[in-house]
C-alpha atoms as a PDB file:
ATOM      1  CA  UNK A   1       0.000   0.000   0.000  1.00  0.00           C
ATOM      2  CA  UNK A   2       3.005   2.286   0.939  1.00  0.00           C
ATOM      3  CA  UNK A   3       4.427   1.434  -2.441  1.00  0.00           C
ATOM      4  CA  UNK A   4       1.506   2.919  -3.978  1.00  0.00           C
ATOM      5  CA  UNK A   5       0.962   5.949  -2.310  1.00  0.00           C
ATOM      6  CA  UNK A   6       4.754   6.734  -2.917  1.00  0.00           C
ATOM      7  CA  UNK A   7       4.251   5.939  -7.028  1.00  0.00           C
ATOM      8  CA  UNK A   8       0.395   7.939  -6.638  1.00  0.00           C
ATOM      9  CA  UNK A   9       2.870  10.698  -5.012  1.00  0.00           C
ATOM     10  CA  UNK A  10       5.737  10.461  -7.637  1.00  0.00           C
ATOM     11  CA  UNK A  11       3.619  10.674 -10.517  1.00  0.00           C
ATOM     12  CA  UNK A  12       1.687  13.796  -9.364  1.00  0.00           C
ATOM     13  CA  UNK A  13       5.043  15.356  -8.840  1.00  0.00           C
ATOM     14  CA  UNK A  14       6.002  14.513 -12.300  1.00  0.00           C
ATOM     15  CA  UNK A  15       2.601  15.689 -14.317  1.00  0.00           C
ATOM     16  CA  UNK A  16       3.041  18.743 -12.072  1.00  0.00           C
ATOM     17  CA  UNK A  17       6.772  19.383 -13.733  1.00  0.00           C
ATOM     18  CA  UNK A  18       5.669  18.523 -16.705  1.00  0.00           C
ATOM     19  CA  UNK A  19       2.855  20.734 -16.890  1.00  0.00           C
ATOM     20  CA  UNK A  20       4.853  23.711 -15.406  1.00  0.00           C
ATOM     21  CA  UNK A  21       7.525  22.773 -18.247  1.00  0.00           C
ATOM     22  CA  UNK A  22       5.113  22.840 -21.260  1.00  0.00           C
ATOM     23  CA  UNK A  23       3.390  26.439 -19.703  1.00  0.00           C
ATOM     24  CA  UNK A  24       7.158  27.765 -19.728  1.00  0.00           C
ATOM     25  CA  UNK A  25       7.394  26.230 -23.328  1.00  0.00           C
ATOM     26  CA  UNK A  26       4.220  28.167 -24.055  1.00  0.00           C
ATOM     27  CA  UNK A  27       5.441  31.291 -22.983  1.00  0.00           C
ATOM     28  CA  UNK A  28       8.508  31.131 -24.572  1.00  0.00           C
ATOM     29  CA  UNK A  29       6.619  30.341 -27.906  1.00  0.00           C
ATOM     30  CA  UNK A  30       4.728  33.279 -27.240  1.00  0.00           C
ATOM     31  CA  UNK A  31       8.433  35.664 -26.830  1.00  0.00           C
ATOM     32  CA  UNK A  32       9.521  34.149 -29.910  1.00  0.00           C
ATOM     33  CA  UNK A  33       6.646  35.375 -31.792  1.00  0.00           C
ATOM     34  CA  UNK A  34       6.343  38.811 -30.152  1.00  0.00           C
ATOM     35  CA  UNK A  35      10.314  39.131 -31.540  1.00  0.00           C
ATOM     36  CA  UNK A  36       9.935  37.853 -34.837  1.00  0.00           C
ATOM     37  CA  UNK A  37       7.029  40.414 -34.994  1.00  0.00           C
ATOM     38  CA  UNK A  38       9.329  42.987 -33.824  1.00  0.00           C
ATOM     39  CA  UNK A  39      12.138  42.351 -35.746  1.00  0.00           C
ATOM     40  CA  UNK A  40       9.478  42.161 -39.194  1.00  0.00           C
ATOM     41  CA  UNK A  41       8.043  45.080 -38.175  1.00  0.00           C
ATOM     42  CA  UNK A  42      12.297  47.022 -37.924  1.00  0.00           C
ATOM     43  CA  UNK A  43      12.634  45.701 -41.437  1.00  0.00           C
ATOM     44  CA  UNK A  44       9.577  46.819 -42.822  1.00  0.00           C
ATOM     45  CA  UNK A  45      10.425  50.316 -41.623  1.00  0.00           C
ATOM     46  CA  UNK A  46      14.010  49.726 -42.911  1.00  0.00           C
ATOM     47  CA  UNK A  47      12.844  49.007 -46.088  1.00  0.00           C
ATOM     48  CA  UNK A  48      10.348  51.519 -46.374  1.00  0.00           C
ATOM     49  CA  UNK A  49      12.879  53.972 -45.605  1.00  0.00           C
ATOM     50  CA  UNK A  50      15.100  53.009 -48.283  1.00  0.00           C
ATOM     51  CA  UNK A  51      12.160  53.402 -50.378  1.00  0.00           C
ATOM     52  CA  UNK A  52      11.240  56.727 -49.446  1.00  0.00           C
ATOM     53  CA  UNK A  53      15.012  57.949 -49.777  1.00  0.00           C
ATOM     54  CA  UNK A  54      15.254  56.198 -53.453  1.00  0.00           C
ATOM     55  CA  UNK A  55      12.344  58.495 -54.354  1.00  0.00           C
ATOM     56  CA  UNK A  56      13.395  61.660 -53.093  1.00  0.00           C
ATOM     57  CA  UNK A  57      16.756  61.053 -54.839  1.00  0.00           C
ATOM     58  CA  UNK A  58      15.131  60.462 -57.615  1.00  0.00           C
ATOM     59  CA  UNK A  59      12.618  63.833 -57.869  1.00  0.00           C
ATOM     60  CA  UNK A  60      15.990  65.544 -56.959  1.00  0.00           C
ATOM     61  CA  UNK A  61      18.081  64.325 -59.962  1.00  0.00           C
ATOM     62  CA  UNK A  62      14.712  64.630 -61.619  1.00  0.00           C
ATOM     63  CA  UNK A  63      14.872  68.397 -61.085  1.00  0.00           C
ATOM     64  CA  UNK A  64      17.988  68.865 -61.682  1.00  0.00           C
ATOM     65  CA  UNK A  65      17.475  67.082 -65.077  1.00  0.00           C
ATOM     66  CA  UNK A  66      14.704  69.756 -65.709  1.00  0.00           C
ATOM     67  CA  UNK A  67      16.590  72.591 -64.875  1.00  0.00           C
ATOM     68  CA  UNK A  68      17.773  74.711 -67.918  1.00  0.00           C
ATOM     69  CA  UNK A  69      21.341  75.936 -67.019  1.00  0.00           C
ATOM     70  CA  UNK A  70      22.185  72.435 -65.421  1.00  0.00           C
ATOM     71  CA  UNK A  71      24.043  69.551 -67.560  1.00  0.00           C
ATOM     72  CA  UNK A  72      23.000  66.986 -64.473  1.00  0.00           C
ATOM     73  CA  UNK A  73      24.766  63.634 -66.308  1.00  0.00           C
ATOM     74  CA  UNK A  74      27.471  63.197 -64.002  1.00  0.00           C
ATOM     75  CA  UNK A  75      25.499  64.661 -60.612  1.00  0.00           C
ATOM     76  CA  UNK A  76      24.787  61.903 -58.101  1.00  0.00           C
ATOM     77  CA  UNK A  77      22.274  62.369 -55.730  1.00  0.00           C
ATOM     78  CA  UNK A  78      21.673  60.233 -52.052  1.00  0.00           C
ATOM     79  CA  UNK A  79      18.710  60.766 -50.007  1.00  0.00           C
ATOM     80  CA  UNK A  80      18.813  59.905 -46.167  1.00  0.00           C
ATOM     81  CA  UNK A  81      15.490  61.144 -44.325  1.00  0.00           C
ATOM     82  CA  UNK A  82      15.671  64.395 -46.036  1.00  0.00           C
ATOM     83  CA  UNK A  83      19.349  64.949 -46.202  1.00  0.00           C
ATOM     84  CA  UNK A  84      20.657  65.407 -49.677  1.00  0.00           C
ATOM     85  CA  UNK A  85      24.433  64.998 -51.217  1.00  0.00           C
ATOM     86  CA  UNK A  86      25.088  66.289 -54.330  1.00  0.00           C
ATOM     87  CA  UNK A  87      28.374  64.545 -55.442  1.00  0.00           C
ATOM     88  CA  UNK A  88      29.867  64.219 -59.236  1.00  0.00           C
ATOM     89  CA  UNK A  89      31.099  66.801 -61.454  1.00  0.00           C
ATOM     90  CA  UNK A  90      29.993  70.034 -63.176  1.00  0.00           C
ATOM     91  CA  UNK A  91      31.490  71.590 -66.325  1.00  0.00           C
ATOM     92  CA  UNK A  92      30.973  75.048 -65.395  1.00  0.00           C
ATOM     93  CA  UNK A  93      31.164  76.807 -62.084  1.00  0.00           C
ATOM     94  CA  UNK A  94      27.949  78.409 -62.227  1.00  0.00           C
ATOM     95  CA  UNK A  95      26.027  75.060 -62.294  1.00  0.00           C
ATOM     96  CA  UNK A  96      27.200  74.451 -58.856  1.00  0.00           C
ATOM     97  CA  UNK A  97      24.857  76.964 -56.826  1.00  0.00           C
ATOM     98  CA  UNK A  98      21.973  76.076 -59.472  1.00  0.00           C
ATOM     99  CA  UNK A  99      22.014  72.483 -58.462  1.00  0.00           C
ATOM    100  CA  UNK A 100      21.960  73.529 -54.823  1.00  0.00           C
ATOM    101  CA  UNK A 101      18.703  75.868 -55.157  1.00  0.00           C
ATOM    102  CA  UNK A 102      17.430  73.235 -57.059  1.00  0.00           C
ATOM    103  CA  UNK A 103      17.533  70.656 -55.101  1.00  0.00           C
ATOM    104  CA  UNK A 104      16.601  72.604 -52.051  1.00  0.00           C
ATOM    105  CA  UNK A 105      13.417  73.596 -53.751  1.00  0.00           C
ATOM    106  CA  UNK A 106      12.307  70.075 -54.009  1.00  0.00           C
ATOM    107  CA  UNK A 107       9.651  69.039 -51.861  1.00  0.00           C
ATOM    108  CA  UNK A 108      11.087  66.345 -48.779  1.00  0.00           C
ATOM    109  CA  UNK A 109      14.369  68.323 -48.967  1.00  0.00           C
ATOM    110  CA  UNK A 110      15.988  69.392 -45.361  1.00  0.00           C
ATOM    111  CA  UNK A 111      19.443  69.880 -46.363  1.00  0.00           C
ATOM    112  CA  UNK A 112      21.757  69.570 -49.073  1.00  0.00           C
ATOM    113  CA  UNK A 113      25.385  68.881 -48.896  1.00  0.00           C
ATOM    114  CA  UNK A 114      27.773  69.729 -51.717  1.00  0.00           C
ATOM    115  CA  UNK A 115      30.400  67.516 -52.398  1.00  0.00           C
ATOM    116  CA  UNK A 116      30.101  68.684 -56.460  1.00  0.00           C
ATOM    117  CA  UNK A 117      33.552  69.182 -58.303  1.00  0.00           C
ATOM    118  CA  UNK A 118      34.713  71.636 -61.253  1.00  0.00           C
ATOM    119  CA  UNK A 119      35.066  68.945 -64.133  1.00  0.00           C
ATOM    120  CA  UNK A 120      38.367  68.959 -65.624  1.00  0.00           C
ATOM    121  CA  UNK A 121      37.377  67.601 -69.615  1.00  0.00           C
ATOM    122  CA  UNK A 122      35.871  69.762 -71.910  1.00  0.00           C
ATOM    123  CA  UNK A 123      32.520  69.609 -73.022  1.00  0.00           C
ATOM    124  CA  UNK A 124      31.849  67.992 -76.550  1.00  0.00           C
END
């Protein structure tokens, strides 16, 4: 009878462990999900950023294309929430401050940065 009551007693203990191991299992199912949700939702936002700098680069260069006075086909333009660089090369000097009102003058625009160089070949 003893015998019993200890194996009665034993298995309770173990279906209590048990049960307390597959709740922590649970739970730590559940924190895996919350961070995979998390770290979908960071890239998502990553990516959307990229996207939204890729456009405002391109209405930039898309301006500057427009712009009589500008030859834009060696200006490269990066975006990064707002922040423009104008790098490349110009053939005249005058092209320089047109490409930075320009670009400024676009809508999305905080800054711009000039990195632009005097080009050193003629122009055909």
């Amino acid at each position: 009878m003893k015998v019993i009551k200890l194996n009665c007693a034993a298995f309770a203990v173990v279906g209590m462990l048990a049960a307390s191991w597959s709740c922590a299992q649970g739970g730590n199912a559940v924190d895996e999900k919350v961070a995979s949700t998390s770290a979908a939702a960071m890239s998502s936002r990553a990516k959307a950023a990229k996207a939204a700098n890729r456009a405002l680069a391109r209405k930039v260069l898309k301006a500057l294309v427009r712009t009589k006075g500008i030859d834009a086909t060696r200006i490269f333009v990066k975006a990064v929430d707002g922040d423009i660089t104008l790098s490349g090369t110009v053939p005249s000097e005058e092209q320089t401050p047109l490409a930075i009102k320009t670009a400024q003058a676009v809508e999305g625009v905080k800054s711009v940065r000039d990195v632009l160089r005097l080009s050193t070949q003629p122009t055909e």
